[in-house]
Each structure stands twice: as structure tokens, then as C-alpha cells.
N, C-alpha and C. Protein backbone atom coordinates (compact mmCIF):
# COMPACT_ATOMS: atom_id res chain seq x y z
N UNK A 1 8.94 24.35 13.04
CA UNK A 1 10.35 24.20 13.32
C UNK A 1 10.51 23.74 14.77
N UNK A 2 11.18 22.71 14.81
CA UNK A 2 11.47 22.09 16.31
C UNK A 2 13.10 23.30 16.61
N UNK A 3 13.04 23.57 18.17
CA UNK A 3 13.80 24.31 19.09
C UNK A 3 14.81 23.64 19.97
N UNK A 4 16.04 23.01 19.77
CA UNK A 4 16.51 23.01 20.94
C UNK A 4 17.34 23.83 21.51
N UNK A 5 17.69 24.23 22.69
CA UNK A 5 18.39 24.71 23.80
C UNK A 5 19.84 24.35 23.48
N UNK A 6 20.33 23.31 23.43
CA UNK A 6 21.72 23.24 23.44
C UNK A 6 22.02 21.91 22.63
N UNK A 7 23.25 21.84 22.06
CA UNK A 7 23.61 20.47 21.42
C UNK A 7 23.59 19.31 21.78
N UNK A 8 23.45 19.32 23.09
CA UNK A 8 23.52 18.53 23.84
C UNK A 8 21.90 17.39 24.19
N UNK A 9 20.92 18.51 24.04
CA UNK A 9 19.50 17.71 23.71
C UNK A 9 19.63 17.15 22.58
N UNK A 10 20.09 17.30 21.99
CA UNK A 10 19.93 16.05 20.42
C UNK A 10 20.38 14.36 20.78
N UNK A 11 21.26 14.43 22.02
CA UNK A 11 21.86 13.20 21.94
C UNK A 11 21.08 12.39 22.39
N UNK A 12 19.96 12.26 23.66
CA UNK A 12 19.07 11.17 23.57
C UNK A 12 17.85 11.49 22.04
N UNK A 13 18.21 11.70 21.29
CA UNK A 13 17.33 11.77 20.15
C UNK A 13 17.72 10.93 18.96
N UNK A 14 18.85 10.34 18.95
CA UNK A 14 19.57 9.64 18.23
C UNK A 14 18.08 8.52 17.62
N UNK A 15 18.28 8.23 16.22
CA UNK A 15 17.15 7.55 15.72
C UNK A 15 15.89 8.05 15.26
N UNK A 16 15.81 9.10 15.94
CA UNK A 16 14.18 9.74 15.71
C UNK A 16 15.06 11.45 14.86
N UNK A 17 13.22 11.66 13.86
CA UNK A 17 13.66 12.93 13.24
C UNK A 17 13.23 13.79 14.32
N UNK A 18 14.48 14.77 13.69
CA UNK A 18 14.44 15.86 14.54
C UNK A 18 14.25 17.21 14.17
N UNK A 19 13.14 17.12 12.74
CA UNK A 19 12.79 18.22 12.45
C UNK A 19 12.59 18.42 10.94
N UNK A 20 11.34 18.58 10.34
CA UNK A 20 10.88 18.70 9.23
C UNK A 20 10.91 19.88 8.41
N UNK A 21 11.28 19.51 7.35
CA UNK A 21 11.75 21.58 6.87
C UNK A 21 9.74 22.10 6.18
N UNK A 22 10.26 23.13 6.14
CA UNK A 22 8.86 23.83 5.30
C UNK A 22 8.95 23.57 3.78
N UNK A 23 7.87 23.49 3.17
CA UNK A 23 7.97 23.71 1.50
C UNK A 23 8.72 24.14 0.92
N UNK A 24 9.31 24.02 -0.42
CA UNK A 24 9.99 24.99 -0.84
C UNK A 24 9.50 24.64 -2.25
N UNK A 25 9.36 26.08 -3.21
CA UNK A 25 8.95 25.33 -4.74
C UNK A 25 10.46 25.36 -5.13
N UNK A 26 10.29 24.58 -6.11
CA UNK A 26 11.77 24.60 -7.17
C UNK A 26 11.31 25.10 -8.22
N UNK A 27 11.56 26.06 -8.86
CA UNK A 27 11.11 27.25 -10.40
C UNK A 27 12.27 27.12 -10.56
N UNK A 28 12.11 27.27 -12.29
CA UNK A 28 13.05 27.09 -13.53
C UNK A 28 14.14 28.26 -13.52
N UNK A 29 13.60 29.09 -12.60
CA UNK A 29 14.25 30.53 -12.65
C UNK A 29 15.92 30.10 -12.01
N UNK A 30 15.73 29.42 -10.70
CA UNK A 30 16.40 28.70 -9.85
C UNK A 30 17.59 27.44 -10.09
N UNK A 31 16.21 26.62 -10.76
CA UNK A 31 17.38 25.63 -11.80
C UNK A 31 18.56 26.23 -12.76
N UNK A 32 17.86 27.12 -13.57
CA UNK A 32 18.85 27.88 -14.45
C UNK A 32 20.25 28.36 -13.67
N UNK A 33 19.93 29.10 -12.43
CA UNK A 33 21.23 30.06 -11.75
C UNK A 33 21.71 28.82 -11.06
N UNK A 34 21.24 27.63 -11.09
CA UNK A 34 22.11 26.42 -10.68
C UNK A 34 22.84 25.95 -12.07
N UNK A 35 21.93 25.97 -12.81
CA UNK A 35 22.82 25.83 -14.40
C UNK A 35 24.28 26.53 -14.48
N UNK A 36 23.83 27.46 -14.26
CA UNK A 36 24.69 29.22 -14.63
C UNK A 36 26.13 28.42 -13.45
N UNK A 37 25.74 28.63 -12.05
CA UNK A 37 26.73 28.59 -11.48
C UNK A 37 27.70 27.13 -11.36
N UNK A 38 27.29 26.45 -12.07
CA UNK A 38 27.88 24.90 -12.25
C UNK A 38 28.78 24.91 -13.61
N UNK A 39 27.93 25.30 -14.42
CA UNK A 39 28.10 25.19 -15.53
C UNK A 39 27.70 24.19 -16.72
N UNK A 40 26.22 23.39 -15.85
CA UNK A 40 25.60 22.19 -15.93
C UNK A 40 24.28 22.56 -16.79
N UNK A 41 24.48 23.09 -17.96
CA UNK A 41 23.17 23.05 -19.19
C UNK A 41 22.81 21.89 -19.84
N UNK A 42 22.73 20.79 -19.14
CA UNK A 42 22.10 19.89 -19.87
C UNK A 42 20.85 19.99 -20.48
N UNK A 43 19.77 19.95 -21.58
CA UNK A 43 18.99 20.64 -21.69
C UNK A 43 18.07 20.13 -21.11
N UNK A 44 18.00 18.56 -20.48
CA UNK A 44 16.80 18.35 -19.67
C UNK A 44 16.42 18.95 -18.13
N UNK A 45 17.40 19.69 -17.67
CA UNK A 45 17.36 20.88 -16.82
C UNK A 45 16.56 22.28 -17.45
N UNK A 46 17.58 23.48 -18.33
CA UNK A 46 17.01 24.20 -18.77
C UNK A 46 16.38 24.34 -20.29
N UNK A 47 15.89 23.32 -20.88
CA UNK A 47 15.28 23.67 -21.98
C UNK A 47 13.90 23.08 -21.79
N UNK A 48 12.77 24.07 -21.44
CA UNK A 48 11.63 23.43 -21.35
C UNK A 48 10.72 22.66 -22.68
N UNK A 49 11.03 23.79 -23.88
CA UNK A 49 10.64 22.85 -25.25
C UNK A 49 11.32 21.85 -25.44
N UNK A 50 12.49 21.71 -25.21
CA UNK A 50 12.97 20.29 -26.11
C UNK A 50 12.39 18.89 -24.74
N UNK A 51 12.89 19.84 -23.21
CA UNK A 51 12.21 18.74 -22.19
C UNK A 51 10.91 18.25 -22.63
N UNK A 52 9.97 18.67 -22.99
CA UNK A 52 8.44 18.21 -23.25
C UNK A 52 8.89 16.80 -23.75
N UNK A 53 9.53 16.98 -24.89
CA UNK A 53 10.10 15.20 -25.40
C UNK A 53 11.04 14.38 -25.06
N UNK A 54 11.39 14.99 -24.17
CA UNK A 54 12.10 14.27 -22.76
C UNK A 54 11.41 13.10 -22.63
N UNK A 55 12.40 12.04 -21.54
CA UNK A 55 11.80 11.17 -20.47
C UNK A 55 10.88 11.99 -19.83
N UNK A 56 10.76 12.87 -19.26
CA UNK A 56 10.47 13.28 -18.25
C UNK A 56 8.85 13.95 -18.09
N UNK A 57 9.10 14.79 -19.75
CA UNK A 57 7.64 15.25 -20.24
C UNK A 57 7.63 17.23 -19.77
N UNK A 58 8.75 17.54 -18.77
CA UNK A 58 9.22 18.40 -18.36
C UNK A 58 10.62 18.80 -18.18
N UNK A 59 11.24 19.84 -17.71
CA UNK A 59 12.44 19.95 -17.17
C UNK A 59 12.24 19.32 -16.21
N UNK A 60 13.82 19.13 -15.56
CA UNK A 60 13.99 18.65 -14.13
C UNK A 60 15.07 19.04 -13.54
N UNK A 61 15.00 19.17 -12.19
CA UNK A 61 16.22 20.03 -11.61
C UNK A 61 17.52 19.03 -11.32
N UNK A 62 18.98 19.62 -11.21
CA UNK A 62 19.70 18.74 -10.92
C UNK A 62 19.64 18.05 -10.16
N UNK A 63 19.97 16.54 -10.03
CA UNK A 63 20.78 16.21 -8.69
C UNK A 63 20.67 17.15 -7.62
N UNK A 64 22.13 17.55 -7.69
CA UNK A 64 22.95 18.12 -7.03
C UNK A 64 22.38 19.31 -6.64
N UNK A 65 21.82 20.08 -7.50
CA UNK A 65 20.86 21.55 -6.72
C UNK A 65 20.01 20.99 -5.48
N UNK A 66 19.13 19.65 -5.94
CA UNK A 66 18.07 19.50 -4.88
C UNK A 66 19.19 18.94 -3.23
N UNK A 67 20.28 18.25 -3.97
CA UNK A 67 21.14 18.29 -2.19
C UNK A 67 21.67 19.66 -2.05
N UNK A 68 22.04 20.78 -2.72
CA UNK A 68 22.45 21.60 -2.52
C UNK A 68 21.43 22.72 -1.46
N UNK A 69 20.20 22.03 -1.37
CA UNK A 69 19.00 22.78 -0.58
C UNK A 69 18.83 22.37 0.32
N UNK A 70 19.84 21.49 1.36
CA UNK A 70 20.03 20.68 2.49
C UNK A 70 19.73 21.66 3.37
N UNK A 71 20.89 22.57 3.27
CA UNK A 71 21.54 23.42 4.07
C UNK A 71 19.59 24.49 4.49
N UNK A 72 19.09 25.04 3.12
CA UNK A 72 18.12 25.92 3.23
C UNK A 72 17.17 25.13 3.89
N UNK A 73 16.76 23.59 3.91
CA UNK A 73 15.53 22.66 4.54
C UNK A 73 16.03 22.60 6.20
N UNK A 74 17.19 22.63 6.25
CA UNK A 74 17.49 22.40 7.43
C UNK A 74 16.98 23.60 8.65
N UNK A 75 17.28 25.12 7.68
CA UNK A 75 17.41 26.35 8.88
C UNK A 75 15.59 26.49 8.65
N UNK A 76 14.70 25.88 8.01
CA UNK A 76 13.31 25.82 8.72
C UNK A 76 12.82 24.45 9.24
N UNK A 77 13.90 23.58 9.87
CA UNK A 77 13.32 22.29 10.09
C UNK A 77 13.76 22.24 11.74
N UNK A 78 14.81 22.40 11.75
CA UNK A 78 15.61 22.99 13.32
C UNK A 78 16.31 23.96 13.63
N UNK A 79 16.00 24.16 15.14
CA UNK A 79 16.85 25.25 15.38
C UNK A 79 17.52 24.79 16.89
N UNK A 80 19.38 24.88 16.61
CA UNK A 80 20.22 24.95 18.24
C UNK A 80 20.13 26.48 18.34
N UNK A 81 19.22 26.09 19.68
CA UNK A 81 19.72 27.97 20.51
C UNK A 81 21.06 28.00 20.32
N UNK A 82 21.54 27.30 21.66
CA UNK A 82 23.10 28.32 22.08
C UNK A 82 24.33 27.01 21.05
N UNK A 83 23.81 27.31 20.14
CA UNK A 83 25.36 26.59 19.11
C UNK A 83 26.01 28.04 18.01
N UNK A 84 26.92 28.65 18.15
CA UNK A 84 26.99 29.73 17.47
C UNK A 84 27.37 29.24 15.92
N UNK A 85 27.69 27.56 15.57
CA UNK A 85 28.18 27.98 14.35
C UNK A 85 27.90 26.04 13.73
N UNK A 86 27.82 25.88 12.65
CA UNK A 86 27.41 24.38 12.34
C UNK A 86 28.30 24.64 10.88
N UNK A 87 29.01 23.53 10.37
CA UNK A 87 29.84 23.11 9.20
C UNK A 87 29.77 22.04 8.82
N UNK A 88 29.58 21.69 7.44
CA UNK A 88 29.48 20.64 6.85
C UNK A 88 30.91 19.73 6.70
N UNK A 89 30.73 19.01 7.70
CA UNK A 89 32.00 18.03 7.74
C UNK A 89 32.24 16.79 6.63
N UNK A 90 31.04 15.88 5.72
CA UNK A 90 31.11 15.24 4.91
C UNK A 90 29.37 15.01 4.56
N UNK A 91 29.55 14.08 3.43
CA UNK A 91 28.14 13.21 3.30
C UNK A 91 28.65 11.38 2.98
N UNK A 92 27.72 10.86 2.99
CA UNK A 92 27.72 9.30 3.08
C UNK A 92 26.37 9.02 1.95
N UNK A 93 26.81 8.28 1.63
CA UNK A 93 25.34 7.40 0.61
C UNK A 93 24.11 8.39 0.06
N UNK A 94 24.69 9.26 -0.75
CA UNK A 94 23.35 10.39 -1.72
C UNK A 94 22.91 9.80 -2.65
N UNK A 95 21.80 9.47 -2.44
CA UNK A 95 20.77 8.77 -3.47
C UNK A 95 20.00 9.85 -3.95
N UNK A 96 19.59 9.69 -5.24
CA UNK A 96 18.44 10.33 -5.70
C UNK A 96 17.25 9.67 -6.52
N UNK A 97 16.60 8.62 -5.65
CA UNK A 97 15.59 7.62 -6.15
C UNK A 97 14.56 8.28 -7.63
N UNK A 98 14.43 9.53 -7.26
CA UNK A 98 13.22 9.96 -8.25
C UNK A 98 13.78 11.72 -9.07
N UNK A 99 13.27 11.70 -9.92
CA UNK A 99 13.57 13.29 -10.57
C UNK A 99 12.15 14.65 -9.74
N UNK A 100 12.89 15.26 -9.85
CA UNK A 100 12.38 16.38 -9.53
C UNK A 100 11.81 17.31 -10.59
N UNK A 101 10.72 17.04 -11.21
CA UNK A 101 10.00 18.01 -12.28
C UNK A 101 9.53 19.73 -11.46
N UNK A 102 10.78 20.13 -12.65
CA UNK A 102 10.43 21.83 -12.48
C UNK A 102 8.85 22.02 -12.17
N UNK A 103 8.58 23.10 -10.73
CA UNK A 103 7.74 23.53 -10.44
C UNK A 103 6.87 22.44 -8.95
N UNK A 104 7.83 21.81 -8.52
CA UNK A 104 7.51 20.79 -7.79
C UNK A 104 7.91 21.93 -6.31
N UNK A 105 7.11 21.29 -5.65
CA UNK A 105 7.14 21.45 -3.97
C UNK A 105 7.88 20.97 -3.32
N UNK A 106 9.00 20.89 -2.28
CA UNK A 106 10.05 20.24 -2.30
C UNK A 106 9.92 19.87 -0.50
N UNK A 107 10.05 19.35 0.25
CA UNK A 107 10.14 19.56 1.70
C UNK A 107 11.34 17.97 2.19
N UNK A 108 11.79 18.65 3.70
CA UNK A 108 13.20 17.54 4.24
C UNK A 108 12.75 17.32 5.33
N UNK A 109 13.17 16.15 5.56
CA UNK A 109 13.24 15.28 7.15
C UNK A 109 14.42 14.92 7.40
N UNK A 110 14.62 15.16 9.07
CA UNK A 110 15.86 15.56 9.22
C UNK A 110 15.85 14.16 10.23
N UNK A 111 16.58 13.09 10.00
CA UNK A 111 16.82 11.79 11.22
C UNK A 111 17.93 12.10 11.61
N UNK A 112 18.14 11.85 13.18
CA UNK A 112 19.36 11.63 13.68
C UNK A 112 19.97 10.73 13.90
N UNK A 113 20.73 10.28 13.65
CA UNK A 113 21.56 8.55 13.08
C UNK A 113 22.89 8.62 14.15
N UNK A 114 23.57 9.69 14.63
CA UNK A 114 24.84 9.26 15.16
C UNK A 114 24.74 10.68 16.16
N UNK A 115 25.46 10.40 17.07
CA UNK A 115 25.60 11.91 17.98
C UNK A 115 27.53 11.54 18.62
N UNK A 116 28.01 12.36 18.46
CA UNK A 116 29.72 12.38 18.94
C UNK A 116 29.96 13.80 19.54
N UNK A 117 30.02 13.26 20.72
CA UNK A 117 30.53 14.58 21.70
C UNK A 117 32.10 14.94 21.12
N UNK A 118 32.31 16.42 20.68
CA UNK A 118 33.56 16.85 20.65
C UNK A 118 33.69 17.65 21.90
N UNK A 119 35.28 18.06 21.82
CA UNK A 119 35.65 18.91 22.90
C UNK A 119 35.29 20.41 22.99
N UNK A 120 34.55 20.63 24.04
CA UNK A 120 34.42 21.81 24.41
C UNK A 120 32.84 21.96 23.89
N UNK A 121 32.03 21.13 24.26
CA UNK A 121 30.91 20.92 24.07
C UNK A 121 30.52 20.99 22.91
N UNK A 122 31.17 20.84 21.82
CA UNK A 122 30.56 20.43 20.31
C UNK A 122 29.76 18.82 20.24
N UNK A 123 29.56 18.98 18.98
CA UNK A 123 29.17 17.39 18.24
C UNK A 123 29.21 17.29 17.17
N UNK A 124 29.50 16.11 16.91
CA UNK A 124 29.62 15.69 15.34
C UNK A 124 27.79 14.82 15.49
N UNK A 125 27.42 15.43 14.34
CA UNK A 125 26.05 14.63 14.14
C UNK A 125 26.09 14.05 12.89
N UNK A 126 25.74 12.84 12.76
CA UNK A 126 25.45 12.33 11.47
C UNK A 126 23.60 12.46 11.32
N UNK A 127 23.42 12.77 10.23
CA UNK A 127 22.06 12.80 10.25
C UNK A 127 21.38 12.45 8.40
N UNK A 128 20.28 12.07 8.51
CA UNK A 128 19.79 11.01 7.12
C UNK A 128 18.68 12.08 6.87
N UNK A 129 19.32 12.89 5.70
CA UNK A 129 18.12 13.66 5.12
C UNK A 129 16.82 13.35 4.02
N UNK A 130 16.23 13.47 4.00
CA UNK A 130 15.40 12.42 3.25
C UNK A 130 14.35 13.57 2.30
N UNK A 131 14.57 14.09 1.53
CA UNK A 131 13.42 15.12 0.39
C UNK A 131 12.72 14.21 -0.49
N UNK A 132 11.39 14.79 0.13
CA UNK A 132 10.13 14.55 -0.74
C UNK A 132 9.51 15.30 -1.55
N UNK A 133 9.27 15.29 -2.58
CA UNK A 133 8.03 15.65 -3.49
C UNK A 133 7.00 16.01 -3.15
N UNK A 134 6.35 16.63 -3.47
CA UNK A 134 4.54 16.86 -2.63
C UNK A 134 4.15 15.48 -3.43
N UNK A 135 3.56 15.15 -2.99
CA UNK A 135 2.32 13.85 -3.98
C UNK A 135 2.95 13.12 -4.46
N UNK A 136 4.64 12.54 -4.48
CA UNK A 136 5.23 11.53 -4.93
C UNK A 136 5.06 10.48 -4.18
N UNK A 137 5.82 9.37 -4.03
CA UNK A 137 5.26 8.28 -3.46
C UNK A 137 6.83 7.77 -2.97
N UNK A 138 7.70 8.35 -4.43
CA UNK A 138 9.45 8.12 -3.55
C UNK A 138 9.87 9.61 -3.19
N UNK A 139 11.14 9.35 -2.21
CA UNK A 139 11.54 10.51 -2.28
C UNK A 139 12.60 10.76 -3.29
N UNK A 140 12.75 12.25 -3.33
CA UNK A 140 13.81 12.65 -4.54
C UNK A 140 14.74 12.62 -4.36
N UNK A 141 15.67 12.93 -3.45
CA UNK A 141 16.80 12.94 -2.71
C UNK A 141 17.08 12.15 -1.11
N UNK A 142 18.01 11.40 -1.25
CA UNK A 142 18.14 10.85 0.27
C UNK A 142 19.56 11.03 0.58
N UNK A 143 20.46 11.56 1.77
CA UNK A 143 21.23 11.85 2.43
C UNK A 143 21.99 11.73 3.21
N UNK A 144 23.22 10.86 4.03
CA UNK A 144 23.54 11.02 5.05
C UNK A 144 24.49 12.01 5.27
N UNK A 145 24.24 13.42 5.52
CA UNK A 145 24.97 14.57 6.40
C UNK A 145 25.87 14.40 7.46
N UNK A 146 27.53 14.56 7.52
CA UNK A 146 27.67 14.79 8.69
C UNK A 146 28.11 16.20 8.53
N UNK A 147 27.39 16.38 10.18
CA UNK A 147 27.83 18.64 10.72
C UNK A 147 28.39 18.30 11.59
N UNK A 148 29.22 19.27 11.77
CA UNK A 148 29.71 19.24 13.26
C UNK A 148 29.26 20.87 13.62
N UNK A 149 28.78 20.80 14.74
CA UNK A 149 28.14 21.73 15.70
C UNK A 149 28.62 22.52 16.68
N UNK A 150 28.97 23.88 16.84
CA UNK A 150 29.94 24.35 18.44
C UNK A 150 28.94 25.11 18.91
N UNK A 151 29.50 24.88 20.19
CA UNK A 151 28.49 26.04 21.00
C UNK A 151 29.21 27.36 20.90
């Protein structure tokens, strides 16, 4: 996990990542309570027998669950010391080039694309999240995040 000090170090960082999240597996257990709380049973999500004759050859997790794990890739990829509070202000261009087969390894890269000083030492950051697969070759999810940040 990369450390900064204040919101304010991110801004000559603009362009470069600024912080890689840790692993995470995705289990069926997970997909499901994303099922559950959506209300999204498609069965190539939670039905692992009928998935086998899937496209896929497996389940696969939503979309939307694997951006919904932004937020969790992010709090092991960076850390602002003195910012007491970060909110998801929008997203821009969510791609999801590849599926995510249940039981996959999941990890994020965090680019910094835009930096906007607000008042009272905040920022608006735009930033391009990018989730990979262990051993895929595309990524599964791609992102542009904007947070805005206070100290």
C-alpha cells in the first residue's frame, strides 16, 4: 500500500498509478449476496450446474459487483493520512472487457488522470481503475472514478 501525507501530494502525480490494491478472491458465496442484494439471479451468476453449459463453462460474477469492489481495492492500494473523509462523486467510461469466472483472484490499479483543488484544501480526483484477473491477459473491469477528498 502506497502512503501519502496529505491530498495535496497526489497532485504532481497526475498520470502515474498511485497504488495497487492486494488480491482479492471472488467466491460464489459473495456473488450470490450480490445476487440477493440486487436482485440480479441470472443463472449464469448463481447457478453453477446449469453455468457448466454456459458460454462461460462456469459461473461468473456480475458486472457491477466486480466495480462495486472499487471502493474495497482502493483502501489496500492507498492511503491519505490527514484526509478525514473521501466520496464518490461520479464515474466516466466502465468497461468490462472480460468476465470474471467464479473463484478468480481479483486485484486494482489505481491511475491518476485529473487532480482539482477544492476549497479548503480538498480535491476532486479523477482516477482510471483498471481490475485484473490473476493470469488473464485482459482486464475485467476498467474505470474512470471521480472522489472528491477533504482534509
Amino acid at each position: 500500500m502506497k502512503t501519502y501525507e496529505h491530498i495535496s501530494d497526489l497532485q504532481p502525480l497526475v498520470g502515474e498509478v498511485i497504488g495497487i490494491s492486494e488480491w482479492l478472491a471472488l467466491e460464489q458465496d459473495r456473488v450470490n449476496l450480490f445476487a440477493d442484494a440486487t436482485g440480479d439471479h441470472q443463472w449464469i451468476h448463481v447457478d453453477p450446474v446449469r453455468a457448466k453449459d454456459g458460454p462461460f463453462g462456469v459461473p461468473i460474477a456480475h458486472g457491477f459487483l466486480t466495480l462495486s469492489l472499487l471502493p474495497a481495492f482502493s483502501h489496500t492500494a492507498y492511503k491519505v493520512k490527514n484526509s478525514s473523509a473521501g466520496v464518490n462523486y461520479g464515474l466516466d467510461k466502465v468497461r468490462f472487457p472480460a468476465p470474471v469466472p467464479v473463484g478468480s483472484l481479483l486485484r486494482a490499479h489505481f491511475k491518476l488522470l485529473s487532480y482539482e483543488a477544492l476549497d479548503k484544501g480538498g480535491a476532486q480526483l479523477k482516477l482510471e481503475m483498471t481490475v485484473e484477473r490473476e493470469g488473464a491477459s485482459k482486464p475485467v473491469c476498467i474505470a474512470e472514478s471521480i472522489i472528491r477528498r477533504f482534509p
